[in-house]
C-alpha atoms as a PDB file:
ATOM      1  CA  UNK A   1     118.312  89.878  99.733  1.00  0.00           C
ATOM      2  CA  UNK A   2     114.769  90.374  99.359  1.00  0.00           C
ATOM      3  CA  UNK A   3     115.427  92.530  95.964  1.00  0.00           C
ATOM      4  CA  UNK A   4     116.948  89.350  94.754  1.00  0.00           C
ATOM      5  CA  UNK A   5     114.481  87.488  95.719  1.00  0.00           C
ATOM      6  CA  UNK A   6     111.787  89.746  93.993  1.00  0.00           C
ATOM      7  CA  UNK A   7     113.831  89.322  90.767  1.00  0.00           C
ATOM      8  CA  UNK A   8     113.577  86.336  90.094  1.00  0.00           C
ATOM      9  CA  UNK A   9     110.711  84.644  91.858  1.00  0.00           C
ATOM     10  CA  UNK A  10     108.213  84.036  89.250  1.00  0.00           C
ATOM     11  CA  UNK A  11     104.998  85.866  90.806  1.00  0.00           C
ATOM     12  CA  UNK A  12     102.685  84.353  87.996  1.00  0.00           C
ATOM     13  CA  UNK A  13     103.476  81.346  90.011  1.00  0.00           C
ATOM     14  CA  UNK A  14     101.280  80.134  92.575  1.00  0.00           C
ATOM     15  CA  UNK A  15     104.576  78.621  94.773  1.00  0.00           C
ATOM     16  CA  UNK A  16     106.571  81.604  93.936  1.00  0.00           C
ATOM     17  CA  UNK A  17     104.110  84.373  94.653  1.00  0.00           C
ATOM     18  CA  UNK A  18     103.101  82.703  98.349  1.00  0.00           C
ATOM     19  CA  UNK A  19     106.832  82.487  98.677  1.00  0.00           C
ATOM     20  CA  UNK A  20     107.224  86.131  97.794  1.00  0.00           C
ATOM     21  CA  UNK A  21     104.196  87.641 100.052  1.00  0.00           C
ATOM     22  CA  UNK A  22     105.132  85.623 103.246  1.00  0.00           C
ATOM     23  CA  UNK A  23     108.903  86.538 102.887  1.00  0.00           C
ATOM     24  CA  UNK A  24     108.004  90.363 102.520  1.00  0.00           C
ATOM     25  CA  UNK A  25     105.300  90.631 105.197  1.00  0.00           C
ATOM     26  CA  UNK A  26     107.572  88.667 107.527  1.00  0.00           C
ATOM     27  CA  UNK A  27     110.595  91.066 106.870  1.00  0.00           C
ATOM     28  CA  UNK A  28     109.018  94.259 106.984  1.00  0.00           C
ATOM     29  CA  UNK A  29     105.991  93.162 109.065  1.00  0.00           C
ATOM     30  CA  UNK A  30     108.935  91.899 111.725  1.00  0.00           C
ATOM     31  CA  UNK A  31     107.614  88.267 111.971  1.00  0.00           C
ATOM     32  CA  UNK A  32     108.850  85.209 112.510  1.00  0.00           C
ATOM     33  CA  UNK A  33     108.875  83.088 110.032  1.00  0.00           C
ATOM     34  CA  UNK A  34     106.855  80.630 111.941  1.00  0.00           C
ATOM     35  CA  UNK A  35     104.179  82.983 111.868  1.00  0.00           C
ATOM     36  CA  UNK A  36     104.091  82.597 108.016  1.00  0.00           C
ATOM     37  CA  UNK A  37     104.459  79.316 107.421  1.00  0.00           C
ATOM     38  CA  UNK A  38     104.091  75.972 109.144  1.00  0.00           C
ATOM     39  CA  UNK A  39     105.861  72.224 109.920  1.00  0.00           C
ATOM     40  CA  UNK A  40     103.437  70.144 108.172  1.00  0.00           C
ATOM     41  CA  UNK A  41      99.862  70.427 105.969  1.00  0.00           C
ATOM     42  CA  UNK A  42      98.141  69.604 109.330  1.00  0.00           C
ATOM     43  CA  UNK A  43      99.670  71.509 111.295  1.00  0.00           C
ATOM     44  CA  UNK A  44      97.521  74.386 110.081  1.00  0.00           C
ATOM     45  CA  UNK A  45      94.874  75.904 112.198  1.00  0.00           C
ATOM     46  CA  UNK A  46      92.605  78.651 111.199  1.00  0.00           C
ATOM     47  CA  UNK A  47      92.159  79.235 115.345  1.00  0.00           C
ATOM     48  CA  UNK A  48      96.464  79.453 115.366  1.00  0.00           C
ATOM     49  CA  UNK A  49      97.205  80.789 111.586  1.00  0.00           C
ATOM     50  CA  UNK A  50      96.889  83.712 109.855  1.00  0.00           C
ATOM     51  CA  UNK A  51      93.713  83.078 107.094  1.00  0.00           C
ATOM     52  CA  UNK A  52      92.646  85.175 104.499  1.00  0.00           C
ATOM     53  CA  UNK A  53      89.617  86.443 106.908  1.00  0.00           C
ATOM     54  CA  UNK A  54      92.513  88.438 108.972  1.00  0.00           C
ATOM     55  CA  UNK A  55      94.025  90.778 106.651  1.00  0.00           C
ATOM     56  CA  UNK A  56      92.333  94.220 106.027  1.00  0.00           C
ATOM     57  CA  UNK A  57      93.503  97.501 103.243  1.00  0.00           C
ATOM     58  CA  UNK A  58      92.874 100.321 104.356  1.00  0.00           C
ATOM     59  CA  UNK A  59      94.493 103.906 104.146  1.00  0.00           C
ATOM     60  CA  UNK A  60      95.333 106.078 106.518  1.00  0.00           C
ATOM     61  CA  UNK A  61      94.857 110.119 108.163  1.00  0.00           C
ATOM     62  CA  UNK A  62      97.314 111.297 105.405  1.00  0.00           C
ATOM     63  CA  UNK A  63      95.637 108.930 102.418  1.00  0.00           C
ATOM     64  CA  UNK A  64      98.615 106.260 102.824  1.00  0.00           C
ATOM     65  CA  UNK A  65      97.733 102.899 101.952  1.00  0.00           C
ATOM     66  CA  UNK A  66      98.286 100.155 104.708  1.00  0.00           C
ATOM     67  CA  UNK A  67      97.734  96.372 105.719  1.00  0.00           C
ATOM     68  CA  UNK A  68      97.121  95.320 108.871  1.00  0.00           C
ATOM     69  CA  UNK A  69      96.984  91.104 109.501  1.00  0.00           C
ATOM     70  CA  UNK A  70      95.966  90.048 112.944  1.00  0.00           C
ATOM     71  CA  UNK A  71      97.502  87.284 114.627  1.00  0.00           C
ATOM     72  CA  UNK A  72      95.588  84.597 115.895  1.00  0.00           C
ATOM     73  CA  UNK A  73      98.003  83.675 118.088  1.00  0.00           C
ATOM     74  CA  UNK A  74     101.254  85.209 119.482  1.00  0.00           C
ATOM     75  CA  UNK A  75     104.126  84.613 122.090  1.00  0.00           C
ATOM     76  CA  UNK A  76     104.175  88.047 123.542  1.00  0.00           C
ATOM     77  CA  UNK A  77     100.108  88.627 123.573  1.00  0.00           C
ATOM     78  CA  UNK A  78      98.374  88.933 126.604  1.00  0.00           C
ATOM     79  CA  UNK A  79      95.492  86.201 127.042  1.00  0.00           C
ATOM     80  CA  UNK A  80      92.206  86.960 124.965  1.00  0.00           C
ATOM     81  CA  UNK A  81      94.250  89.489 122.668  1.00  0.00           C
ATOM     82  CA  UNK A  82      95.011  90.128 119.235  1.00  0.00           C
ATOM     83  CA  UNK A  83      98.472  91.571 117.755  1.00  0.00           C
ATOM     84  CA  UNK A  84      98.072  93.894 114.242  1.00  0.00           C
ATOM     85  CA  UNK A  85     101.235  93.660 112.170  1.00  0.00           C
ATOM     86  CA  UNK A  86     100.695  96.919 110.340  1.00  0.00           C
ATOM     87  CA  UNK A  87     102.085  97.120 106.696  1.00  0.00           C
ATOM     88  CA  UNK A  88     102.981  99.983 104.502  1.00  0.00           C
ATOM     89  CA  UNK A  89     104.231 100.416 100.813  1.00  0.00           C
ATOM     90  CA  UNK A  90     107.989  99.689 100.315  1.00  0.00           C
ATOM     91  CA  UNK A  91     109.044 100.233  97.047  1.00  0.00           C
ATOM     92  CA  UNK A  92     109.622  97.434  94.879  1.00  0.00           C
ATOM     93  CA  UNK A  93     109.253  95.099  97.413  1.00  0.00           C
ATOM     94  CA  UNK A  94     106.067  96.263  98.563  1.00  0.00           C
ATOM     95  CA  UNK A  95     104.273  93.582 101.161  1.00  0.00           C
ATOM     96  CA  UNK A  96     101.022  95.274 100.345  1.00  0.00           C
ATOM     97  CA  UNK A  97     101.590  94.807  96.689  1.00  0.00           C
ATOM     98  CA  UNK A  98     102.570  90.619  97.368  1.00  0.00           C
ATOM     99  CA  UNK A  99      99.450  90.349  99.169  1.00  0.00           C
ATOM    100  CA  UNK A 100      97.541  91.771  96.192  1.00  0.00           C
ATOM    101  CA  UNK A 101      99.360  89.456  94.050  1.00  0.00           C
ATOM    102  CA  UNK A 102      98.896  86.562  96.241  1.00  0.00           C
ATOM    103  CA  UNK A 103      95.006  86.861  96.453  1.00  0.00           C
ATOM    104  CA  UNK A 104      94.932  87.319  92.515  1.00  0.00           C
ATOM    105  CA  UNK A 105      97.030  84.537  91.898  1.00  0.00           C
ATOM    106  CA  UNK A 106      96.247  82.179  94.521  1.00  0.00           C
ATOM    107  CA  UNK A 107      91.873  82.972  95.490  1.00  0.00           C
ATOM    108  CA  UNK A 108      91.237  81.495  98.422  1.00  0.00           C
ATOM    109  CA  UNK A 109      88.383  80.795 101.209  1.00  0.00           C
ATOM    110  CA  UNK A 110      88.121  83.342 104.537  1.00  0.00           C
ATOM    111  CA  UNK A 111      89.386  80.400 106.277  1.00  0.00           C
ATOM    112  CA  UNK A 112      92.233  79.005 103.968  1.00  0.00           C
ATOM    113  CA  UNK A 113      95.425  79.868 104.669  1.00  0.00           C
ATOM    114  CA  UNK A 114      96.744  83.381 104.304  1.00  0.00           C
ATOM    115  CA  UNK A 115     100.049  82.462 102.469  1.00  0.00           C
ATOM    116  CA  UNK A 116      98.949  79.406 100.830  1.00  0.00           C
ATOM    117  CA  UNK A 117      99.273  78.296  96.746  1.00  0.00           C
ATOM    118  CA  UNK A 118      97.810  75.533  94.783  1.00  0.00           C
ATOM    119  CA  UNK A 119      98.999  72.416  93.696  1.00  0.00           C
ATOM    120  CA  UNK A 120      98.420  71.306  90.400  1.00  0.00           C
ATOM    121  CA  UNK A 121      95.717  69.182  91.012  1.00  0.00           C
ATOM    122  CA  UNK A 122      93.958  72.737  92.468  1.00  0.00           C
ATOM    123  CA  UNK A 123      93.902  71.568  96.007  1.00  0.00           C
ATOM    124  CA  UNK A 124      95.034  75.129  98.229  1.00  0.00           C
ATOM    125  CA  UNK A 125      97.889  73.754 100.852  1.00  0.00           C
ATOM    126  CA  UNK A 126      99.787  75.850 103.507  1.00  0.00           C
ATOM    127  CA  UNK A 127     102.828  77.312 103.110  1.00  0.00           C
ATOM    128  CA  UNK A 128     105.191  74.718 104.352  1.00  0.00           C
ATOM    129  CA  UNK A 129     108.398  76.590 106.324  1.00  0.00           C
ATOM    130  CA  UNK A 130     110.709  73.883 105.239  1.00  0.00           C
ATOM    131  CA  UNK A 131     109.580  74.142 101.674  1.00  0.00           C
ATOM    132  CA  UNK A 132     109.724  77.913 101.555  1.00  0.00           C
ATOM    133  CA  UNK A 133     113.125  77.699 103.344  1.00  0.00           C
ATOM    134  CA  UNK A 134     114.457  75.677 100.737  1.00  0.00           C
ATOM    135  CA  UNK A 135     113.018  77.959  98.111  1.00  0.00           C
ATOM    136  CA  UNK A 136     114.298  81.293  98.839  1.00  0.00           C
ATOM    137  CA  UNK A 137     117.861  79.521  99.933  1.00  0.00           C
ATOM    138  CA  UNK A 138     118.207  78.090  96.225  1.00  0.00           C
ATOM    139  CA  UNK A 139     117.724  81.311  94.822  1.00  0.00           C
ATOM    140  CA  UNK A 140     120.423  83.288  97.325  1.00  0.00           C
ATOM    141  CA  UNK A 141     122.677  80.571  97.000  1.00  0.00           C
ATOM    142  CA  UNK A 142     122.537  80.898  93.199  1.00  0.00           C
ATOM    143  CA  UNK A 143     123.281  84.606  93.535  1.00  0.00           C
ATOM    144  CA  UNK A 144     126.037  83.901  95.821  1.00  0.00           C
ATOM    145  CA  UNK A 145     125.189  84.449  99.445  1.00  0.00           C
ATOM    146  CA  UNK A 146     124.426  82.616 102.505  1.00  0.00           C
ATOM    147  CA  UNK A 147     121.325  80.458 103.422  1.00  0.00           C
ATOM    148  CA  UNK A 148     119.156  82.112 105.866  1.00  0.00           C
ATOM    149  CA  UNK A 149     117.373  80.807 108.923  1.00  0.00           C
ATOM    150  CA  UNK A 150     113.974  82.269 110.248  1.00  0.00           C
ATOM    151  CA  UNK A 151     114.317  84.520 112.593  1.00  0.00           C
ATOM    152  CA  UNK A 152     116.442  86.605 109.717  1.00  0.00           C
ATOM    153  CA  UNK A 153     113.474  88.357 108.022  1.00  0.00           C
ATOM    154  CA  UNK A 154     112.720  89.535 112.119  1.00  0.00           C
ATOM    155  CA  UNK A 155     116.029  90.909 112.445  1.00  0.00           C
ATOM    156  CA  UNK A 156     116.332  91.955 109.685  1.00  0.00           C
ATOM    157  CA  UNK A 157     113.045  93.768 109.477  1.00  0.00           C
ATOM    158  CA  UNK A 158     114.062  95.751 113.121  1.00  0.00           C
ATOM    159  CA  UNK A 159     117.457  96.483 111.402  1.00  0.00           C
ATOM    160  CA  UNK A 160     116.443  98.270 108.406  1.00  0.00           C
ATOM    161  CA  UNK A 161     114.012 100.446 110.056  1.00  0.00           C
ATOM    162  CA  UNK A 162     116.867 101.309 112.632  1.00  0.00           C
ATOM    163  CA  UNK A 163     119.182 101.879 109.706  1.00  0.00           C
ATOM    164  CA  UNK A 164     116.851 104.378 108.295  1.00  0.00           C
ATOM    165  CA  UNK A 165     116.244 106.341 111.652  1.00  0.00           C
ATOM    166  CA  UNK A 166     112.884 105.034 112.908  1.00  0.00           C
ATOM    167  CA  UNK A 167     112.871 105.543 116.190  1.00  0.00           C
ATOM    168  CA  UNK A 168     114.132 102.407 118.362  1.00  0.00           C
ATOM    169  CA  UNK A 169     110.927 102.601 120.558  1.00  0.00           C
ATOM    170  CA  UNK A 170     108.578 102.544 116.907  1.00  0.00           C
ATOM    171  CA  UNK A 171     110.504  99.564 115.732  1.00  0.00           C
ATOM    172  CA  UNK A 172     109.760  97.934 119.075  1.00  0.00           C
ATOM    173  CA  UNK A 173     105.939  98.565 119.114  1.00  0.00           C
ATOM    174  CA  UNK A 174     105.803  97.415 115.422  1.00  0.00           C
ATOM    175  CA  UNK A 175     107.867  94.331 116.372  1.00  0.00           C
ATOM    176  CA  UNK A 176     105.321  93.570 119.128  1.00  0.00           C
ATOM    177  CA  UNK A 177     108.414  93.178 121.528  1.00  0.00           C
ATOM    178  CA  UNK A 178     108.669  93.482 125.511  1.00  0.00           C
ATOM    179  CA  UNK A 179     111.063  96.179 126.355  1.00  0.00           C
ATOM    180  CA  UNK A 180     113.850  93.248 128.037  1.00  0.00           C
ATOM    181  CA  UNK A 181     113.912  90.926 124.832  1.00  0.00           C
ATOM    182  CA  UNK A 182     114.497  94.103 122.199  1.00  0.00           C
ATOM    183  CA  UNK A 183     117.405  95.251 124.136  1.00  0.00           C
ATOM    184  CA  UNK A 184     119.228  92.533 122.615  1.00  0.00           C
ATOM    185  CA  UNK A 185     118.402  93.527 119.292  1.00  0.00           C
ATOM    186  CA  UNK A 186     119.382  97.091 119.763  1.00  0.00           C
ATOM    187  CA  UNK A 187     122.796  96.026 121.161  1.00  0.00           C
ATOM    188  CA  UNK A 188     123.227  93.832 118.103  1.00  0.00           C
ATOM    189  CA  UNK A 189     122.574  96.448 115.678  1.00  0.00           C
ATOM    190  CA  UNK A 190     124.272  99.012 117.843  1.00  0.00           C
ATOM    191  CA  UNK A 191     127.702  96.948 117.445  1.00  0.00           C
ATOM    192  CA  UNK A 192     128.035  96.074 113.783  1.00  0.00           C
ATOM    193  CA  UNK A 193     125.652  99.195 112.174  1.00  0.00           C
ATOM    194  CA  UNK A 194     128.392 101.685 111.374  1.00  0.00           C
ATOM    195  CA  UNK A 195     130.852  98.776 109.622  1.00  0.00           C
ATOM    196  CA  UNK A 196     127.349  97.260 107.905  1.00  0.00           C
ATOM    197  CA  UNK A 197     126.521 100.773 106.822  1.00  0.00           C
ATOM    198  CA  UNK A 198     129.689 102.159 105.902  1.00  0.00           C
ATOM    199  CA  UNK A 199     130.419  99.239 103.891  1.00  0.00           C
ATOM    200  CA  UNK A 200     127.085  99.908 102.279  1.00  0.00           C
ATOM    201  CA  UNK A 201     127.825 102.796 101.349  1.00  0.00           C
ATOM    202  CA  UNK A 202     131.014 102.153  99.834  1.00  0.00           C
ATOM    203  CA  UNK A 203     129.689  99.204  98.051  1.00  0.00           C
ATOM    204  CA  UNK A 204     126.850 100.996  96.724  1.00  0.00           C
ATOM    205  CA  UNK A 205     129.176 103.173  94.481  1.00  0.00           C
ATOM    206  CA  UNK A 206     131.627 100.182  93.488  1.00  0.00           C
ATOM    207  CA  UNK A 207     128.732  97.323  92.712  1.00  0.00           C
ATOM    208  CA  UNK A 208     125.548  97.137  91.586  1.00  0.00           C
ATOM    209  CA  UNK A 209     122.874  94.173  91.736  1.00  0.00           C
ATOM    210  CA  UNK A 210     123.685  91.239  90.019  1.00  0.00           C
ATOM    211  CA  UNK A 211     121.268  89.810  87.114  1.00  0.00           C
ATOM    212  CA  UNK A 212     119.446  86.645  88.381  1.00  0.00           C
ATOM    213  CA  UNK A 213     120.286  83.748  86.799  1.00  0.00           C
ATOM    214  CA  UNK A 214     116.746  83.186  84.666  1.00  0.00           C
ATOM    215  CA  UNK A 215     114.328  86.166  83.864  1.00  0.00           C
ATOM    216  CA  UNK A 216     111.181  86.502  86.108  1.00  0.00           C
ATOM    217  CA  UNK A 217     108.009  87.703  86.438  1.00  0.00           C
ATOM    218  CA  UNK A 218     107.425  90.899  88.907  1.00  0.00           C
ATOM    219  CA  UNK A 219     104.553  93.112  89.766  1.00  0.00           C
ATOM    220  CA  UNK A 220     100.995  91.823  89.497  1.00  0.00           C
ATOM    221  CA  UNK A 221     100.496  88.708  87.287  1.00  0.00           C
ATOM    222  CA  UNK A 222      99.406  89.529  83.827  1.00  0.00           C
ATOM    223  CA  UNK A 223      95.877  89.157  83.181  1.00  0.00           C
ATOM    224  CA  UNK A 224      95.126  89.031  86.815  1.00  0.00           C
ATOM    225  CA  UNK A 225      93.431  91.806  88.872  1.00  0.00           C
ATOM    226  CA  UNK A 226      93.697  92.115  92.662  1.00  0.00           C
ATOM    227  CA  UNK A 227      89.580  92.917  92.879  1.00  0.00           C
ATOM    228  CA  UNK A 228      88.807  89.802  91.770  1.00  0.00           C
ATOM    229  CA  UNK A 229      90.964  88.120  94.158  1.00  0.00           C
ATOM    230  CA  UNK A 230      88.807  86.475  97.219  1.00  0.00           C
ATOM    231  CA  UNK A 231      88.716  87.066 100.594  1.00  0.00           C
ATOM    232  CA  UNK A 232      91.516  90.066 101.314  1.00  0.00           C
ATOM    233  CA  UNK A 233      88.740  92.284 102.989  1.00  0.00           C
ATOM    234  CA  UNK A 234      89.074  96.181 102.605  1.00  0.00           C
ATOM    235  CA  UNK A 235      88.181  98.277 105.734  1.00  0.00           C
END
């Protein structure tokens, strides 16, 4: 899913590359999508939302390059605290590499929001979930899959670390989940992982990745540089 949505989002595109950089950070980040996007232009709150101001780079003991965004506001935070969604590099679909794009593309204030675009009279809006939603469901449908809803990039964040052997109590702790709710996930993926990842496996060596319907651009926008981009602070 997200590798089709990588192809052929046009990251050039101020849309497109907020689309991108919310959809990757929520799926390997484990967030709602809620958490990247809101209802309405006014529903945005710098005091609720994620902003610009709340995303650092850094890298760490071993020279790996991270992201961490801190949540303003979460579900499962104790009062007067902040939740870090940590970030690493992921290939191709790299959520530290959309937020780089996103910034260079789309320069914004500390207090704008964090996955917002501009329209084309310049004015920076919010993401708006239903708007992204529709987005990313266009393009899926087009390749010939389901719609999605937005708790999918969530589970499906927990489910690909599982599938790859991180540790069920990691995945938790990067999820931000109490120990009661996650047991449901882990159930979930305990049932259908070995016919998921089987099939996988077997359709890995029968099928390859379609071509998207129209080319697209990927990577960093051409022209564009991520230091010049405002307001993604480096710690």
């Amino acid at each position: 899913m997200l590798t089709a949505l990588w192809r052929t989002l046009v990251l050039s595109d101020p849309f497109d590359a907020c689309v991108w950089a919310a959809t990757s950070c929520a799926f390997f980040g484990l967030m709602r999508f809620g958490k990247v996007a809101v209802r309405t232009r006014a529903a945005f709150s710098p005091v609720l939302h994620l902003c610009r101001q709340h995303v650092t780079f850094g890298k760490d003991d071993h020279g790996k390059p991270y992201a961490k965004l801190f949540l303003p506001s979460a579900k499962t935070a104790a009062a007067g605290k902040v939740q870090t969604v940590y970030l690493v590099e992921q290939g191709d679909n790299c959520p530290l590499a959309a937020l780089r794009n996103l910034a260079a593309v789309v320069p914004a204030g500390a207090d704008d929001p964090l996955f917002s675009w501009r329209d084309r009279h310049g004015a920076t809006r919010p993401l708006l979930r239903d708007a992204a939603v529709e987005r990313i469901n266009a393009i899926l449908m087009a390749w010939g899959w389901g719609t999605i809803f937005g708790h999918l990039f969530r589970i499906g964040g927990a489910s690909f670390f599982l599938s790859r052997g991180v540790s069920p109590e990691i995945v938790r702790l990067a999820g931000r989940w109490k120990s009661l709710a996650y047991e449901t996930y882990i159930r979930a993926f305990e049932q259908v992982a070995s016919l998921h990842l089987a099939h996988a496996e077997s359709s890995s060596h029968s099928r390859s990745l379609p071509a998207p319907a129209a080319s697209s651009a990927v990577g960093l926008a051409p022209g564009l540089s991520p230091q010049s981009a405002l307001q993604l602070h480096h710690g």
